[in-house]
C-alpha atoms as a PDB file:
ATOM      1  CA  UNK A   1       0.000   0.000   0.000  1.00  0.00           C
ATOM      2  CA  UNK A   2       1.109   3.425  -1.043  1.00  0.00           C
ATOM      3  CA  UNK A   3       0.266   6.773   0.653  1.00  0.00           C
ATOM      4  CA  UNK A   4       0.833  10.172  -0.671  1.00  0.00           C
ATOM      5  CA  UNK A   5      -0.340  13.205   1.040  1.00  0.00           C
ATOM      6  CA  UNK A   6      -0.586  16.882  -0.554  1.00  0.00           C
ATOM      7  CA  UNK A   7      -2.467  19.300   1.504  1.00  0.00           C
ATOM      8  CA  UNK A   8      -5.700  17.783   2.650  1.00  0.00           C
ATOM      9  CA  UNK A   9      -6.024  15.052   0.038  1.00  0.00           C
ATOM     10  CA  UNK A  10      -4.778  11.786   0.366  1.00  0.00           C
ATOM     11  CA  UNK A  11      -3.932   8.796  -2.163  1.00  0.00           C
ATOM     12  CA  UNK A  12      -4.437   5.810  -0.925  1.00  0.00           C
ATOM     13  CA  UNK A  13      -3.400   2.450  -3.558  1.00  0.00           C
ATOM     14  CA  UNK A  14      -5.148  -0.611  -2.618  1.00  0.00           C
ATOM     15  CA  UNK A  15      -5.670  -2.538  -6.040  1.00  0.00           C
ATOM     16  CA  UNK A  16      -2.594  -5.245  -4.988  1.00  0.00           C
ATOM     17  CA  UNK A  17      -4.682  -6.252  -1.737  1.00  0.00           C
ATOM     18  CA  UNK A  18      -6.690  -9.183  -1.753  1.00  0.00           C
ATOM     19  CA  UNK A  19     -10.969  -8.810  -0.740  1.00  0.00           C
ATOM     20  CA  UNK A  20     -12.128  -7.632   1.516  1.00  0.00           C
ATOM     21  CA  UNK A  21      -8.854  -5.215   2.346  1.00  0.00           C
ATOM     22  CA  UNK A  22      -9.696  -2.700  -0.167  1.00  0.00           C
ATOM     23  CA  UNK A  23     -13.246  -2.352   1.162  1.00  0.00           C
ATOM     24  CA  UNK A  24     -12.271  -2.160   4.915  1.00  0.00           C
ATOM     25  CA  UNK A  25      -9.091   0.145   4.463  1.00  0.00           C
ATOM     26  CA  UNK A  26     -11.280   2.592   2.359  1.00  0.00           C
ATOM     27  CA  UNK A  27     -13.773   2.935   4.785  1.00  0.00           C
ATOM     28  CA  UNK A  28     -11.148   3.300   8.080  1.00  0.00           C
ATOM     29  CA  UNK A  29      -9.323   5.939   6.188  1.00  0.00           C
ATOM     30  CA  UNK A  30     -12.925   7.734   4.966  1.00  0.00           C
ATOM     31  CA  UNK A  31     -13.862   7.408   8.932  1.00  0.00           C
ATOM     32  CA  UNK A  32     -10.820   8.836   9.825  1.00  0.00           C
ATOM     33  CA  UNK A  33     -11.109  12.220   7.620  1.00  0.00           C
ATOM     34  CA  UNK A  34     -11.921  15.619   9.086  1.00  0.00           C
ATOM     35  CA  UNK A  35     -14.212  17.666   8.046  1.00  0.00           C
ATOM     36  CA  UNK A  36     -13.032  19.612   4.929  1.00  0.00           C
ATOM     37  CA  UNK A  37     -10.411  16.316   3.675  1.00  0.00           C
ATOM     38  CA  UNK A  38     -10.496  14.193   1.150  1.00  0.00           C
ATOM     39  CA  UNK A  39      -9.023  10.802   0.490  1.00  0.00           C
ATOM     40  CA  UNK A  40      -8.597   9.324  -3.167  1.00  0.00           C
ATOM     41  CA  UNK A  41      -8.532   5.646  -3.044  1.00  0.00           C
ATOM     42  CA  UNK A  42      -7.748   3.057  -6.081  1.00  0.00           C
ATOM     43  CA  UNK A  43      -9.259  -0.298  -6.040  1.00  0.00           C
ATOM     44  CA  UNK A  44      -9.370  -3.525  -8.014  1.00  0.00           C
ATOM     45  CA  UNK A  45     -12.677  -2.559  -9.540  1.00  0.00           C
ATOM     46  CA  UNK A  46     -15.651  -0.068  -9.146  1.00  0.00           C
ATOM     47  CA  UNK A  47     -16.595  -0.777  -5.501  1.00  0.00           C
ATOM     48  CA  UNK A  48     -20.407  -0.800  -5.251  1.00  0.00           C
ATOM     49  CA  UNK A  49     -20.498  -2.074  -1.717  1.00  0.00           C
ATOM     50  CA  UNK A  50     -18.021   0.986  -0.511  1.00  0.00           C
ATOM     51  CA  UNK A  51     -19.993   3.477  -2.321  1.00  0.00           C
ATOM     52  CA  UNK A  52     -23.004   2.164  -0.537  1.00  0.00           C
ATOM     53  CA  UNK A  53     -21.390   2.047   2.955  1.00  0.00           C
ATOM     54  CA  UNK A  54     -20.068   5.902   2.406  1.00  0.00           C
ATOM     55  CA  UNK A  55     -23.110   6.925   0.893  1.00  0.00           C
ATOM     56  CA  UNK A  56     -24.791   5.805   4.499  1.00  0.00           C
ATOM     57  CA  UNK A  57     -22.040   7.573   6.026  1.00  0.00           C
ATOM     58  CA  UNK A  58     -23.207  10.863   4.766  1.00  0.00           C
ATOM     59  CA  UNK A  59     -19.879  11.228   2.834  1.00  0.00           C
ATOM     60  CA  UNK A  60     -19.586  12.819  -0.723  1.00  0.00           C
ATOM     61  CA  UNK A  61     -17.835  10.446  -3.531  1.00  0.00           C
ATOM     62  CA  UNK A  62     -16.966  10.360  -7.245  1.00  0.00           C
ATOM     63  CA  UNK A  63     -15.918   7.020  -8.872  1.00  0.00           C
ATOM     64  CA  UNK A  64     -14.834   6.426 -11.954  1.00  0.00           C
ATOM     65  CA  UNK A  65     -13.424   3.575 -14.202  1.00  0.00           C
ATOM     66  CA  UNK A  66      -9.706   3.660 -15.038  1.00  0.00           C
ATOM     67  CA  UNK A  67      -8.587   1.944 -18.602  1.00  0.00           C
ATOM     68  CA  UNK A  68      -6.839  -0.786 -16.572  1.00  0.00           C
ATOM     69  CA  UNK A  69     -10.188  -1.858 -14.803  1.00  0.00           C
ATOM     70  CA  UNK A  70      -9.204  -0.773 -11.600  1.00  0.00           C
ATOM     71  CA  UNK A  71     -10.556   2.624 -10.142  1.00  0.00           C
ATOM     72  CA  UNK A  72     -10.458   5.783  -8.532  1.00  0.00           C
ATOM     73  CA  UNK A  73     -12.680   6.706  -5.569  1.00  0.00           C
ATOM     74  CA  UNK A  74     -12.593  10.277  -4.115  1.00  0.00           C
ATOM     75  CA  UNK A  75     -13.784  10.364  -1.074  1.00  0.00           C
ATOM     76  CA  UNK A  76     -14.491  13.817   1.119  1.00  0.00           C
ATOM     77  CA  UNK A  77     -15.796  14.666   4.355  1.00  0.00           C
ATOM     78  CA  UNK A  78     -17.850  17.333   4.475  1.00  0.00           C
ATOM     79  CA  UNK A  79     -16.974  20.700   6.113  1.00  0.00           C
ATOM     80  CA  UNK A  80     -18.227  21.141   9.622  1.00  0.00           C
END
């Protein structure tokens, strides 16, 4: 796992982890965020279970496919 922090945001690469890691380090580091940060997280695939869970969470998101298959969540707390 790599982590590379500029400012606020966060890059978090999770694709060489085997299930359920991706899904469970996602949401620890989206739990952990203060308000105002974001986290950008790359997984195997399009993770429909994490964007449920952080959808419940109240959290804002964008996902998108990457040309490998793998992608790209952004994740951000919302300011307080």
């Amino acid at each position: 796992m790599t982590i590379t922090t500029i400012a606020r945001v966060a890059e978090l690469d999770l694709r060489d982890l085997a299930a359920p890691e991706p899904f469970l380090r996602a949401l620890d580091a989206a739990d952990a965020l203060a308000p105002g940060d974001v986290v950008c997280v790359l997984t195997p695939m399009l993770p429909h279970p994490l964007l449920a869970a952080l959808a419940e969470r109240g959290l804002g998101f964008r996902a998108e496919n990457l040309a490998d298959g793998s992608a790209r969540v952004r994740i951000e707390r919302p300011p307080a």
